[in-house]
C-alpha atoms as a PDB file:
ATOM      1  CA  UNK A   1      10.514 -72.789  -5.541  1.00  0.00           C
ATOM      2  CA  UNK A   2      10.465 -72.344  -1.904  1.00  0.00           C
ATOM      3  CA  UNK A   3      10.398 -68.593  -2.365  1.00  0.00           C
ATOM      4  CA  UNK A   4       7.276 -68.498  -4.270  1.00  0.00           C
ATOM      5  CA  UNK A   5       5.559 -70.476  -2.190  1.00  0.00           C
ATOM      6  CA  UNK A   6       6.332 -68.211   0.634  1.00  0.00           C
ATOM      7  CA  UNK A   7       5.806 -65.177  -1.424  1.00  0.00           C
ATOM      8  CA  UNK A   8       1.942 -66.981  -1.694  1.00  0.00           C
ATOM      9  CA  UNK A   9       1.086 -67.909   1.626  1.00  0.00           C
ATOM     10  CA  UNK A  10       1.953 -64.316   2.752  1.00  0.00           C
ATOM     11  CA  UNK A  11      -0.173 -62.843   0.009  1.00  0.00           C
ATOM     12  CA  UNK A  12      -3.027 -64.985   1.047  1.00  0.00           C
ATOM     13  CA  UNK A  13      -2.934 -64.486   4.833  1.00  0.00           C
ATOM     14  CA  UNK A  14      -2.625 -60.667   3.770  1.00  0.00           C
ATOM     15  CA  UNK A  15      -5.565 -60.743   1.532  1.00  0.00           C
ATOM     16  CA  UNK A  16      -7.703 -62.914   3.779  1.00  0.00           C
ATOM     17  CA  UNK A  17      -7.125 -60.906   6.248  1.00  0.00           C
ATOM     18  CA  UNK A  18      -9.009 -57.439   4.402  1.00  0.00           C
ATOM     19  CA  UNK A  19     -12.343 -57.508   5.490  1.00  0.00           C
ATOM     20  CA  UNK A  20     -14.959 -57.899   3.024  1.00  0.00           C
ATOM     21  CA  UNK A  21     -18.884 -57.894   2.147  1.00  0.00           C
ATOM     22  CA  UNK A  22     -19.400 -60.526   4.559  1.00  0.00           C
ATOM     23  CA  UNK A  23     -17.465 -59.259   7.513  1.00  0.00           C
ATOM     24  CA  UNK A  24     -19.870 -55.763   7.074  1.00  0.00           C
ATOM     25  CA  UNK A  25     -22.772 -59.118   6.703  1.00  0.00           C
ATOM     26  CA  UNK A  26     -21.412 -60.015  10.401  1.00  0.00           C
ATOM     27  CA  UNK A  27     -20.968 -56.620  12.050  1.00  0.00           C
ATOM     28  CA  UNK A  28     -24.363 -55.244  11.213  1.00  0.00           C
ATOM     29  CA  UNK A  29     -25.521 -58.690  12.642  1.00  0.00           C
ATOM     30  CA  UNK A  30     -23.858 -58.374  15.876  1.00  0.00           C
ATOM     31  CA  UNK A  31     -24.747 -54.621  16.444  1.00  0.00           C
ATOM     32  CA  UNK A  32     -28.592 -55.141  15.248  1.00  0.00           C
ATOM     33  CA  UNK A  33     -29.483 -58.448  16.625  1.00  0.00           C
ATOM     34  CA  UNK A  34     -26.410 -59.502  19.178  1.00  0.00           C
ATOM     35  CA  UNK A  35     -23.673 -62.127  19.576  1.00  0.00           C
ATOM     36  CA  UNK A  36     -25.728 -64.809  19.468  1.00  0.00           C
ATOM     37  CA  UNK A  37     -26.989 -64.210  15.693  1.00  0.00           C
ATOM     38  CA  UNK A  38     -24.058 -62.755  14.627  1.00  0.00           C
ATOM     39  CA  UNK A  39     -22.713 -66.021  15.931  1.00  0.00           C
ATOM     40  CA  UNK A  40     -25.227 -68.021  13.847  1.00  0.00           C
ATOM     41  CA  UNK A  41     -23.913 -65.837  10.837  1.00  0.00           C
ATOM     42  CA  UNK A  42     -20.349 -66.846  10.911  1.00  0.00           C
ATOM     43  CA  UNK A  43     -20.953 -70.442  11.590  1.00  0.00           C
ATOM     44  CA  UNK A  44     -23.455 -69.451   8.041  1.00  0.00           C
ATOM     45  CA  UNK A  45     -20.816 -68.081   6.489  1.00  0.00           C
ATOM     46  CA  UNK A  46     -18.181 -70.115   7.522  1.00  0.00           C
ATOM     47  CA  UNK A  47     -19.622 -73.382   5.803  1.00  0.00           C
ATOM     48  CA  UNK A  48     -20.685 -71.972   2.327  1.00  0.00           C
ATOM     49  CA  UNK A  49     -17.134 -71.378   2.666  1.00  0.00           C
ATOM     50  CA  UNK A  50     -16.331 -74.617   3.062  1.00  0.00           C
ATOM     51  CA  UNK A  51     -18.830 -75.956   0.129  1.00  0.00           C
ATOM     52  CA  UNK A  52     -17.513 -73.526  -2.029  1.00  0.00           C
ATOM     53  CA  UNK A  53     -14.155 -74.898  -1.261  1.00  0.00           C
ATOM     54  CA  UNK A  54     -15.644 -78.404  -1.608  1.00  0.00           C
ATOM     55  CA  UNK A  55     -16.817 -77.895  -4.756  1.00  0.00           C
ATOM     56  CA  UNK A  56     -14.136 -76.480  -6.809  1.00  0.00           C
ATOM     57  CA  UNK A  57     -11.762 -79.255  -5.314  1.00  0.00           C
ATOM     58  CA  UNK A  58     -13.759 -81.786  -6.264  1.00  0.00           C
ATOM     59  CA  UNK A  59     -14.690 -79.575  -9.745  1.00  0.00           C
ATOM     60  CA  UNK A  60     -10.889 -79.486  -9.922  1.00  0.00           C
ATOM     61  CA  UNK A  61     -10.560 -83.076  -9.522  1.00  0.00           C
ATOM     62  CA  UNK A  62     -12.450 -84.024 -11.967  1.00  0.00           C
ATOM     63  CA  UNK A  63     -11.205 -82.275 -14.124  1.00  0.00           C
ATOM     64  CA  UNK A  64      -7.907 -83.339 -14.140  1.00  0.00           C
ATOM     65  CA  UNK A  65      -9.503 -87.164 -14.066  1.00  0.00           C
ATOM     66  CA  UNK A  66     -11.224 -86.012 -17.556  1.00  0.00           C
ATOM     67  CA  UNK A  67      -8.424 -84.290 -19.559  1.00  0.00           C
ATOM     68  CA  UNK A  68      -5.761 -86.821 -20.663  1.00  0.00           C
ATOM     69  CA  UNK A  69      -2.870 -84.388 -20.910  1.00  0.00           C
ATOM     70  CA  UNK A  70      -3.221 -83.861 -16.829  1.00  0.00           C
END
């Protein structure tokens, strides 16, 4: 067990590590408009991260409050 779950957390630093649409999002920010907006568009970014991550917790939660076999 322990192997796996050491095998995931490595995968998932790895892959959250690649940058992606919204680092390009940031960049062009910073370069076009400065630190201070490019600021503004991480802190952005940052919490629809979170409520995305809200939401399928809780989505996740209740599910497994409305399936009797979980």
């Amino acid at each position: 067990m322990m192997p796996s779950v050491l095998a995931f957390v490595g995968a998932a630093f790895l892959i959250a590590m690649v940058p992606g649409p919204s680092t390009v999002v940031i960049l062009r920010r910073v370069v076009v408009n400065g630190r201070r907006t490019g600021m503004a568009t991480v802190l952005g970014n940052e919490c629809g991260v979170l409520m995305w991550a809200l939401a399928a917790a809780f989505g996740l939660s209740a599910l497994l409050l409305a399936s009797q076999a979980a």
